[in-house]
PDB file of N, CA and C in Angstrom:
ATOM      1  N   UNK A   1      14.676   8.313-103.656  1.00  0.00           N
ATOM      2  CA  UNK A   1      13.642   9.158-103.096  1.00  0.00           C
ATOM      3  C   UNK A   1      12.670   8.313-102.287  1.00  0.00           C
ATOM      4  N   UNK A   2      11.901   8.489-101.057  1.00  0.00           N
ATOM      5  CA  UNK A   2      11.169   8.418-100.509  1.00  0.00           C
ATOM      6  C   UNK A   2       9.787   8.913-100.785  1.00  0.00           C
ATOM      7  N   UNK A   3       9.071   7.889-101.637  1.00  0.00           N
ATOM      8  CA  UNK A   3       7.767   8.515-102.247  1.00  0.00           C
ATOM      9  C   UNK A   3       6.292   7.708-101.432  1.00  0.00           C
ATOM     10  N   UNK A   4       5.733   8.761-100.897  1.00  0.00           N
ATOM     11  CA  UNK A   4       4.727   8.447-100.201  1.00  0.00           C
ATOM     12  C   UNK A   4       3.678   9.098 -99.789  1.00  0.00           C
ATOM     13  N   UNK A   5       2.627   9.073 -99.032  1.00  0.00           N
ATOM     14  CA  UNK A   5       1.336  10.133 -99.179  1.00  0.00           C
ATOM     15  C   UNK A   5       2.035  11.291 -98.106  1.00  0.00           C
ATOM     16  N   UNK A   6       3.360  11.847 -97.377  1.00  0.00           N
ATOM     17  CA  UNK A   6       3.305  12.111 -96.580  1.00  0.00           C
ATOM     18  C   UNK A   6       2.160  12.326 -95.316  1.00  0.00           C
ATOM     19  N   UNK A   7       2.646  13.177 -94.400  1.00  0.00           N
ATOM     20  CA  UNK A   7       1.487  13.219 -93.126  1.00  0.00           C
ATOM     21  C   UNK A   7       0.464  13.643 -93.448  1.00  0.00           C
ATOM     22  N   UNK A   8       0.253  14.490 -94.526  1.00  0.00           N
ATOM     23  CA  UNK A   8      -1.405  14.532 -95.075  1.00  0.00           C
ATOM     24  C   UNK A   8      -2.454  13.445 -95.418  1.00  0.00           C
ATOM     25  N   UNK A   9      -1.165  12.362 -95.277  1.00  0.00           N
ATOM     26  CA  UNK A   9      -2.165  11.097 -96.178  1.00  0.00           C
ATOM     27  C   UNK A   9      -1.629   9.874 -95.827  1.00  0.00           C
ATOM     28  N   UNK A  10      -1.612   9.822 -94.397  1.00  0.00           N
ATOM     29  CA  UNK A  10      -1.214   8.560 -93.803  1.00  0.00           C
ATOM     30  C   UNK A  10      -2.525   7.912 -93.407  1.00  0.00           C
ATOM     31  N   UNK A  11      -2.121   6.765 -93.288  1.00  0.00           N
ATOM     32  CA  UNK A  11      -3.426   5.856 -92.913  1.00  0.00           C
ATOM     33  C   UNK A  11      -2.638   4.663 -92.220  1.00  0.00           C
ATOM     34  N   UNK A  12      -3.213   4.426 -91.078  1.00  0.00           N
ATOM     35  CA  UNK A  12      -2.773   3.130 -90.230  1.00  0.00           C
ATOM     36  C   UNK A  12      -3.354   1.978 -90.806  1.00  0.00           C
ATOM     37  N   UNK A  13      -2.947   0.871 -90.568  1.00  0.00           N
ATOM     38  CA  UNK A  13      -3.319  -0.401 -91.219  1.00  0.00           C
ATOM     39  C   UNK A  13      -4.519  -0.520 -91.046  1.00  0.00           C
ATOM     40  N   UNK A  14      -5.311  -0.446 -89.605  1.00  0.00           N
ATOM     41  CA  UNK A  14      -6.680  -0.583 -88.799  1.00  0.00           C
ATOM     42  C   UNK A  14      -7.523   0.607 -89.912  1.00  0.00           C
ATOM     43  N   UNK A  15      -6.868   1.894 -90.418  1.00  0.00           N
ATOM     44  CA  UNK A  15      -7.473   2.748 -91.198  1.00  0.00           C
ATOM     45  C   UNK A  15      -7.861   2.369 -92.490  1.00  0.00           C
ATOM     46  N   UNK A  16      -7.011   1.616 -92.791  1.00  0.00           N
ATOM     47  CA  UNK A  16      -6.962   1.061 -94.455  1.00  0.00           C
ATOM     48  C   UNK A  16      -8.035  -0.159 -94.343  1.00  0.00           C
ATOM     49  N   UNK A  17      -7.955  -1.409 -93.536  1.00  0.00           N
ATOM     50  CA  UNK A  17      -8.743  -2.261 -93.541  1.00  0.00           C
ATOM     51  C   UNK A  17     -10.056  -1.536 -93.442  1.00  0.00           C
ATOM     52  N   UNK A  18     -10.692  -0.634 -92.318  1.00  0.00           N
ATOM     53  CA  UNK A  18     -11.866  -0.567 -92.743  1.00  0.00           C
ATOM     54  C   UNK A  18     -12.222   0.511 -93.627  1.00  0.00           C
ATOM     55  N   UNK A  19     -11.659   0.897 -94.665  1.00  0.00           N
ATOM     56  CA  UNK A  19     -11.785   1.558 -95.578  1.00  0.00           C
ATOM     57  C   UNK A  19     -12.273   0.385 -96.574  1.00  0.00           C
ATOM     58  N   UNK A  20     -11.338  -0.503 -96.980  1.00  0.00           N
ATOM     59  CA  UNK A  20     -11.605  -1.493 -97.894  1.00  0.00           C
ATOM     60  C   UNK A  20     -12.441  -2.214 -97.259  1.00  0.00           C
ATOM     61  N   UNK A  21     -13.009  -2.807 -95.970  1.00  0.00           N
ATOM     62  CA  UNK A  21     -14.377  -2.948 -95.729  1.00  0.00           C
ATOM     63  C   UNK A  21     -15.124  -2.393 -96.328  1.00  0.00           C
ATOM     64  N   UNK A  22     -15.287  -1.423 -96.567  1.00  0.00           N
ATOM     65  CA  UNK A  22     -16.495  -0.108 -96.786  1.00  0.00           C
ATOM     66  C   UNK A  22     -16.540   0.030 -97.991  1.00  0.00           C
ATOM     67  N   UNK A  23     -15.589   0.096 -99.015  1.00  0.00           N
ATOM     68  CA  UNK A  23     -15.563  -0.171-100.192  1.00  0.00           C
ATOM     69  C   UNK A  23     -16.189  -1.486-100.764  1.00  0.00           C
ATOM     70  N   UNK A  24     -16.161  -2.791-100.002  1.00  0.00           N
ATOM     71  CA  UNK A  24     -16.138  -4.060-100.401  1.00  0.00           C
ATOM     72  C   UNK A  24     -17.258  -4.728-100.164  1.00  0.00           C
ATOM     73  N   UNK A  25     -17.799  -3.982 -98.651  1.00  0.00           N
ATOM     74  CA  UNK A  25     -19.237  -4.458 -98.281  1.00  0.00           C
ATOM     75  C   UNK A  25     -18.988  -5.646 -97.597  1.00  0.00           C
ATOM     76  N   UNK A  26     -18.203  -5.862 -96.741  1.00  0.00           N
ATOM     77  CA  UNK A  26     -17.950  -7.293 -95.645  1.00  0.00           C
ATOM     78  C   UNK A  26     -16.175  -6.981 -95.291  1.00  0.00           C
ATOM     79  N   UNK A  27     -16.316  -7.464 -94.087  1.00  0.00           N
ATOM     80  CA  UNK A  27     -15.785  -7.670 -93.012  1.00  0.00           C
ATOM     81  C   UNK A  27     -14.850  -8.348 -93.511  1.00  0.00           C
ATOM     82  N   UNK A  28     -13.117  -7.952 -92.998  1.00  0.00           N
ATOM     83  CA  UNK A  28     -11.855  -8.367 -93.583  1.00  0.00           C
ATOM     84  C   UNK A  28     -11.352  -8.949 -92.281  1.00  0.00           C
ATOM     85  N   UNK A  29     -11.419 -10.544 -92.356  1.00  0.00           N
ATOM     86  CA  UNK A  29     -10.238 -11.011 -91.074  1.00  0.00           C
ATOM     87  C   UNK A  29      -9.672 -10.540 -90.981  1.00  0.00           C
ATOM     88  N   UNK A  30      -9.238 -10.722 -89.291  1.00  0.00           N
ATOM     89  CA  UNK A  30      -7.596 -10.041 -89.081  1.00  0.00           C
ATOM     90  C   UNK A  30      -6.863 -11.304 -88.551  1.00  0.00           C
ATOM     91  N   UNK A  31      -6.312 -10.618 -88.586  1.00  0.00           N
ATOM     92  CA  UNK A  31      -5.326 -12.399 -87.349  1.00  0.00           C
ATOM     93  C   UNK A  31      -4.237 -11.373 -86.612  1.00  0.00           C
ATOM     94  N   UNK A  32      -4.123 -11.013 -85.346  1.00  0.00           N
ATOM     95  CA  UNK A  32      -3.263 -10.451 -84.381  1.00  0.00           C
ATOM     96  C   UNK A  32      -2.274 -11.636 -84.346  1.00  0.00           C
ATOM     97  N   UNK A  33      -1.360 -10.906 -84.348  1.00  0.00           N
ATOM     98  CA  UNK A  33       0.238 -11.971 -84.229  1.00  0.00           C
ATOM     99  C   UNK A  33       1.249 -10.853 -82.719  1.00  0.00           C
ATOM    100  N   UNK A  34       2.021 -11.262 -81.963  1.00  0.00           N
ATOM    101  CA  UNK A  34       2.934 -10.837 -81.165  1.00  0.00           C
ATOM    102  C   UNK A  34       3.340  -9.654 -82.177  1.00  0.00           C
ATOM    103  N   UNK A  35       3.792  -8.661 -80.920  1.00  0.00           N
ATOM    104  CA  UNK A  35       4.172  -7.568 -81.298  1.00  0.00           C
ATOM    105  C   UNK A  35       6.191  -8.184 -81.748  1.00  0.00           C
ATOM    106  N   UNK A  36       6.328  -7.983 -82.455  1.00  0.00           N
ATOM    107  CA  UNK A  36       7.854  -8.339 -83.070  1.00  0.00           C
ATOM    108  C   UNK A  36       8.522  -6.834 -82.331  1.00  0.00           C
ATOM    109  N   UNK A  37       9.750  -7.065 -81.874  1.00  0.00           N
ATOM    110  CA  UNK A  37      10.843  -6.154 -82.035  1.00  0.00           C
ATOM    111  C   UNK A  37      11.114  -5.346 -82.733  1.00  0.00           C
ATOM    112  N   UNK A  38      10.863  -5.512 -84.099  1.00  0.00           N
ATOM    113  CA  UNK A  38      11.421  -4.976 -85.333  1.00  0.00           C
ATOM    114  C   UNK A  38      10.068  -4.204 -85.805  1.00  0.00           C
ATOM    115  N   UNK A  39       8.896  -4.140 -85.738  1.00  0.00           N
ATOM    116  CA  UNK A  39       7.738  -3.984 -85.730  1.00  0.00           C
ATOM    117  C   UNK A  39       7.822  -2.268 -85.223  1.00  0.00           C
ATOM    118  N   UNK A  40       7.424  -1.183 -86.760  1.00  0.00           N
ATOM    119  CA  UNK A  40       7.309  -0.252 -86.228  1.00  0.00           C
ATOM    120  C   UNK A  40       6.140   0.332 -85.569  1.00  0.00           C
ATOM    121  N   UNK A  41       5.663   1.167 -84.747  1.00  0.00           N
ATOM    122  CA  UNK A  41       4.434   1.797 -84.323  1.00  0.00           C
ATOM    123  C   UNK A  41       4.046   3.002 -85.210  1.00  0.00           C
ATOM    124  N   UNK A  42       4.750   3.670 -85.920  1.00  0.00           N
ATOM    125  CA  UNK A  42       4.410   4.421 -87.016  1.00  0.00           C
ATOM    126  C   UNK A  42       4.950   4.954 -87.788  1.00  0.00           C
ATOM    127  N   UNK A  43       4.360   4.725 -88.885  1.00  0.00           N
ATOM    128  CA  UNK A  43       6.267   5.187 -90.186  1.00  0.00           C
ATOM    129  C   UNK A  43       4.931   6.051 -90.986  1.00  0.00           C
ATOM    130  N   UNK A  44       5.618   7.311 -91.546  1.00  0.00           N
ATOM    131  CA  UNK A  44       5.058   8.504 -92.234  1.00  0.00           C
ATOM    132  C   UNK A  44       6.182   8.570 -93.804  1.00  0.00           C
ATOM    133  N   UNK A  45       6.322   8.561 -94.447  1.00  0.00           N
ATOM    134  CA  UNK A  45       7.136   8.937 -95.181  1.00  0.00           C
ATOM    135  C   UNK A  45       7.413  10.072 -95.750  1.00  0.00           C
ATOM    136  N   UNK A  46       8.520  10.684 -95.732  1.00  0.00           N
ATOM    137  CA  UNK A  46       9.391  11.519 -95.451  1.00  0.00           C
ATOM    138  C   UNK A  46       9.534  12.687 -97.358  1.00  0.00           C
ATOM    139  N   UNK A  47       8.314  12.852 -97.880  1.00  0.00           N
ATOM    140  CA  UNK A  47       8.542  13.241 -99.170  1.00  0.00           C
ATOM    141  C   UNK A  47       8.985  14.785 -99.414  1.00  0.00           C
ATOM    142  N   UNK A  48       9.821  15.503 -98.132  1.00  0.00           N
ATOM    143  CA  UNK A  48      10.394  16.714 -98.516  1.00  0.00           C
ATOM    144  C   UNK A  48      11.410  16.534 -99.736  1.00  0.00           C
ATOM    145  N   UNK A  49      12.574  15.724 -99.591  1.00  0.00           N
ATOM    146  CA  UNK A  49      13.396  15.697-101.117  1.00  0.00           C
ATOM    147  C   UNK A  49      12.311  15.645-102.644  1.00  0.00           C
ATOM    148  N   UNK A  50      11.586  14.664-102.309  1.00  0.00           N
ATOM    149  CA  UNK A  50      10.816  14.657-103.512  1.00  0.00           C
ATOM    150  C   UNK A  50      10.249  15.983-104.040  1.00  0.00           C
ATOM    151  N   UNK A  51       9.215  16.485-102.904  1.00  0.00           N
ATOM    152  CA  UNK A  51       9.018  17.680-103.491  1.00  0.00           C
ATOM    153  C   UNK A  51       9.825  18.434-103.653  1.00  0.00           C
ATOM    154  N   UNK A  52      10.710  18.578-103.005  1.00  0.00           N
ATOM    155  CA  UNK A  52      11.994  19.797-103.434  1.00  0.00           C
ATOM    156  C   UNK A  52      12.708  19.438-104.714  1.00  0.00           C
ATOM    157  N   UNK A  53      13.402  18.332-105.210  1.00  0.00           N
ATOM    158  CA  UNK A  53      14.085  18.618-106.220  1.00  0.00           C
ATOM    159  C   UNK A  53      12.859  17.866-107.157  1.00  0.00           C
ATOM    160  N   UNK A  54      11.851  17.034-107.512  1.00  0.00           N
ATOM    161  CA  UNK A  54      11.045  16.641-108.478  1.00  0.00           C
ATOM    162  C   UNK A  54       9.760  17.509-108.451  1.00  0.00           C
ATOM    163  N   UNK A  55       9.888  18.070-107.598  1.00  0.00           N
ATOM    164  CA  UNK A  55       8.414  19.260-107.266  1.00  0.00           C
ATOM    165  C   UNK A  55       7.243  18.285-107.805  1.00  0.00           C
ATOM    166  N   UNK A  56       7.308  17.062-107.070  1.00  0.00           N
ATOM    167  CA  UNK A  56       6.453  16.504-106.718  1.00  0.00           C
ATOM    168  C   UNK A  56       5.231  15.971-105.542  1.00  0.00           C
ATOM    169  N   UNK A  57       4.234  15.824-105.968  1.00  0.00           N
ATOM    170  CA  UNK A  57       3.845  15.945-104.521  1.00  0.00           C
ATOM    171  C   UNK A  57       2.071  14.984-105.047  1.00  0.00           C
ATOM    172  N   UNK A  58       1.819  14.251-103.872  1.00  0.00           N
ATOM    173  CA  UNK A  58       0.217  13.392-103.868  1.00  0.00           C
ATOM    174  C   UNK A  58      -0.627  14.059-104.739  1.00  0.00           C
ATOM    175  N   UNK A  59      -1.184  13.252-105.561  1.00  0.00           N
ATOM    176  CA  UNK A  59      -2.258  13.774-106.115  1.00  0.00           C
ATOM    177  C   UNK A  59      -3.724  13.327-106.164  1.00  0.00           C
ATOM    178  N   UNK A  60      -3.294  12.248-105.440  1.00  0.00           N
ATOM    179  CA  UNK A  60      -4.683  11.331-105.134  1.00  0.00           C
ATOM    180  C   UNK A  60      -5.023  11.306-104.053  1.00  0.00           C
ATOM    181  N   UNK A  61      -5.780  11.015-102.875  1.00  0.00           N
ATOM    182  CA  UNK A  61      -6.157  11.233-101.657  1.00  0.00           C
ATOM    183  C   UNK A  61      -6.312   9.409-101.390  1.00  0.00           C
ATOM    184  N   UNK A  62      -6.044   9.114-100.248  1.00  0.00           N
ATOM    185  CA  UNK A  62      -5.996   7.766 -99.798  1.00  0.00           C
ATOM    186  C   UNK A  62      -7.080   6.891-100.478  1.00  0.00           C
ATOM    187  N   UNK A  63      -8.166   7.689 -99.956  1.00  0.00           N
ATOM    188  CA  UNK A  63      -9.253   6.703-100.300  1.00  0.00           C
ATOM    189  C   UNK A  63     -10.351   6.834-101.619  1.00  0.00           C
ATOM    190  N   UNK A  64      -9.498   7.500-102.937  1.00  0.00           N
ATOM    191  CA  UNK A  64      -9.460   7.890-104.285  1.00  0.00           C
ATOM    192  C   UNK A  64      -8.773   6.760-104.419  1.00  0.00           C
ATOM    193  N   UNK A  65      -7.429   6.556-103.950  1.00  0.00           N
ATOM    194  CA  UNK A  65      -6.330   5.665-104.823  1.00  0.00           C
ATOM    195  C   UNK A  65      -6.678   4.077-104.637  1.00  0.00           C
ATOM    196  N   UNK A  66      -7.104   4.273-103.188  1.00  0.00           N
ATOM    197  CA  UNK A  66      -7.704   2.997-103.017  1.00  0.00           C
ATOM    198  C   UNK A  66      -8.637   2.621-103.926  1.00  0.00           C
ATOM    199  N   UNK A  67      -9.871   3.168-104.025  1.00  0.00           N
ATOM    200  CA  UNK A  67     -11.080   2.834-105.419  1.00  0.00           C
ATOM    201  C   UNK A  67     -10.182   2.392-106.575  1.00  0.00           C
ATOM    202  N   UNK A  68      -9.475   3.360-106.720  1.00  0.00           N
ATOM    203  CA  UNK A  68      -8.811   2.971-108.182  1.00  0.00           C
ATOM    204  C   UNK A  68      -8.387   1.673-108.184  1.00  0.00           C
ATOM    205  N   UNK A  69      -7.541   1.425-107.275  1.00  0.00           N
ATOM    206  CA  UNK A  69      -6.602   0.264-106.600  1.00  0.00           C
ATOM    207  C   UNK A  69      -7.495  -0.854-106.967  1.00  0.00           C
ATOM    208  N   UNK A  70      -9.563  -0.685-106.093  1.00  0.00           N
ATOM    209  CA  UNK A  70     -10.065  -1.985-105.991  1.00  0.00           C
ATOM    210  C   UNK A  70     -10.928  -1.956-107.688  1.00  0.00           C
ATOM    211  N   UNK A  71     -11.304  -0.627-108.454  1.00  0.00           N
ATOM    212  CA  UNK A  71     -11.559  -0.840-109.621  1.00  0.00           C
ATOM    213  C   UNK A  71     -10.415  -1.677-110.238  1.00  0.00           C
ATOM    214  N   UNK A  72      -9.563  -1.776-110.206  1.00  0.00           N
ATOM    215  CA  UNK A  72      -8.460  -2.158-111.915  1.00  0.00           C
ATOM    216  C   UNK A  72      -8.229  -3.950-111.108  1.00  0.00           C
ATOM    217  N   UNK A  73      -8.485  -4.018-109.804  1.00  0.00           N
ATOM    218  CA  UNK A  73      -7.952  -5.424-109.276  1.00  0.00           C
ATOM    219  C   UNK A  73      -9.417  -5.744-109.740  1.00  0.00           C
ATOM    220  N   UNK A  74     -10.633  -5.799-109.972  1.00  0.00           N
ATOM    221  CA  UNK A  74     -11.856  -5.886-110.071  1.00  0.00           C
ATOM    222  C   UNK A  74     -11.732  -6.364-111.883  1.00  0.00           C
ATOM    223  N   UNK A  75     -11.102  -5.194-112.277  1.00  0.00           N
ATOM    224  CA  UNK A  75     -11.082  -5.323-113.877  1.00  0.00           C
ATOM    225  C   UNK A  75      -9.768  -6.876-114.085  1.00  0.00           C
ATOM    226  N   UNK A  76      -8.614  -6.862-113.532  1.00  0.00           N
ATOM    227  CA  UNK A  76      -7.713  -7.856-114.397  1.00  0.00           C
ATOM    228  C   UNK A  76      -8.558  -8.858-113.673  1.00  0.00           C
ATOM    229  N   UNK A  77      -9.043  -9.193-112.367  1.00  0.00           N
ATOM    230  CA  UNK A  77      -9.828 -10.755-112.136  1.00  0.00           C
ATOM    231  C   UNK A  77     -10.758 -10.943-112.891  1.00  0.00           C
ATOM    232  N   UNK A  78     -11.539  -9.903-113.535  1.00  0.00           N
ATOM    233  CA  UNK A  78     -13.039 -10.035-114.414  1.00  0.00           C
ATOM    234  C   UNK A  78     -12.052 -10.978-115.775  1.00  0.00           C
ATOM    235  N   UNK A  79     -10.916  -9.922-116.297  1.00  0.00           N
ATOM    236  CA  UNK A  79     -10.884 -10.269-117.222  1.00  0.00           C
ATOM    237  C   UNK A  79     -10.329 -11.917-117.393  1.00  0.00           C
ATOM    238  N   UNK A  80      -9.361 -12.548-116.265  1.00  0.00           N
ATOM    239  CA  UNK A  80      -8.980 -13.512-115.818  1.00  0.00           C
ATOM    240  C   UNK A  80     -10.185 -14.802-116.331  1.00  0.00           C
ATOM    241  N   UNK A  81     -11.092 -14.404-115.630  1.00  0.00           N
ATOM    242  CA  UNK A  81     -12.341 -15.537-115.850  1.00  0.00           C
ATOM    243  C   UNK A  81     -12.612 -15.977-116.923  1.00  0.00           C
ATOM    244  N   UNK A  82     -12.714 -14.482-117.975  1.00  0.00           N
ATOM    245  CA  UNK A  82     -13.274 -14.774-119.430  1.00  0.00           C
ATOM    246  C   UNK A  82     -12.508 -15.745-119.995  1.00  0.00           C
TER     247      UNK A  82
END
């Protein structure tokens, strides 16, 4: 299966970085590299099978999952230190 936010809940890379800016409170290098060959311009993922036979479907919204994402990476480095 192809499991992903479908087109309701895509986010481009440029979308995601300054999201986690904004979450983080400072500015995320980038480093631009040559456009590669192989290098897609936009991939959506494709979750009709999923919902059809697992009648599954997103339940988190991009920038919900993200928080979660930077809470629990926040929690195992805290706990790392101790």
């Amino acid at each position: 299966f192809n499991i992903g936010g479908g087109p309701e809940n895509t986010l481009s890379l440029l979308e995601l970085v300054s999201m986690l800016e904004g979450k983080i409170g400072r500015k995320i290098p980038l480093d631009y590299g040559p456009w590669r060959n192989s290098d897609q311009k936009v991939y959506i993922s494709d979750i009709s099978k999923a919902k059809k036979i697992l009648r599954w479907k997103p339940r988190i919204p991009p920038d919900k999952g993200i928080e979660r994402l930077l809470q629990w990476a926040r929690s195992a480095l805290s706990a790392e230190v101790k």
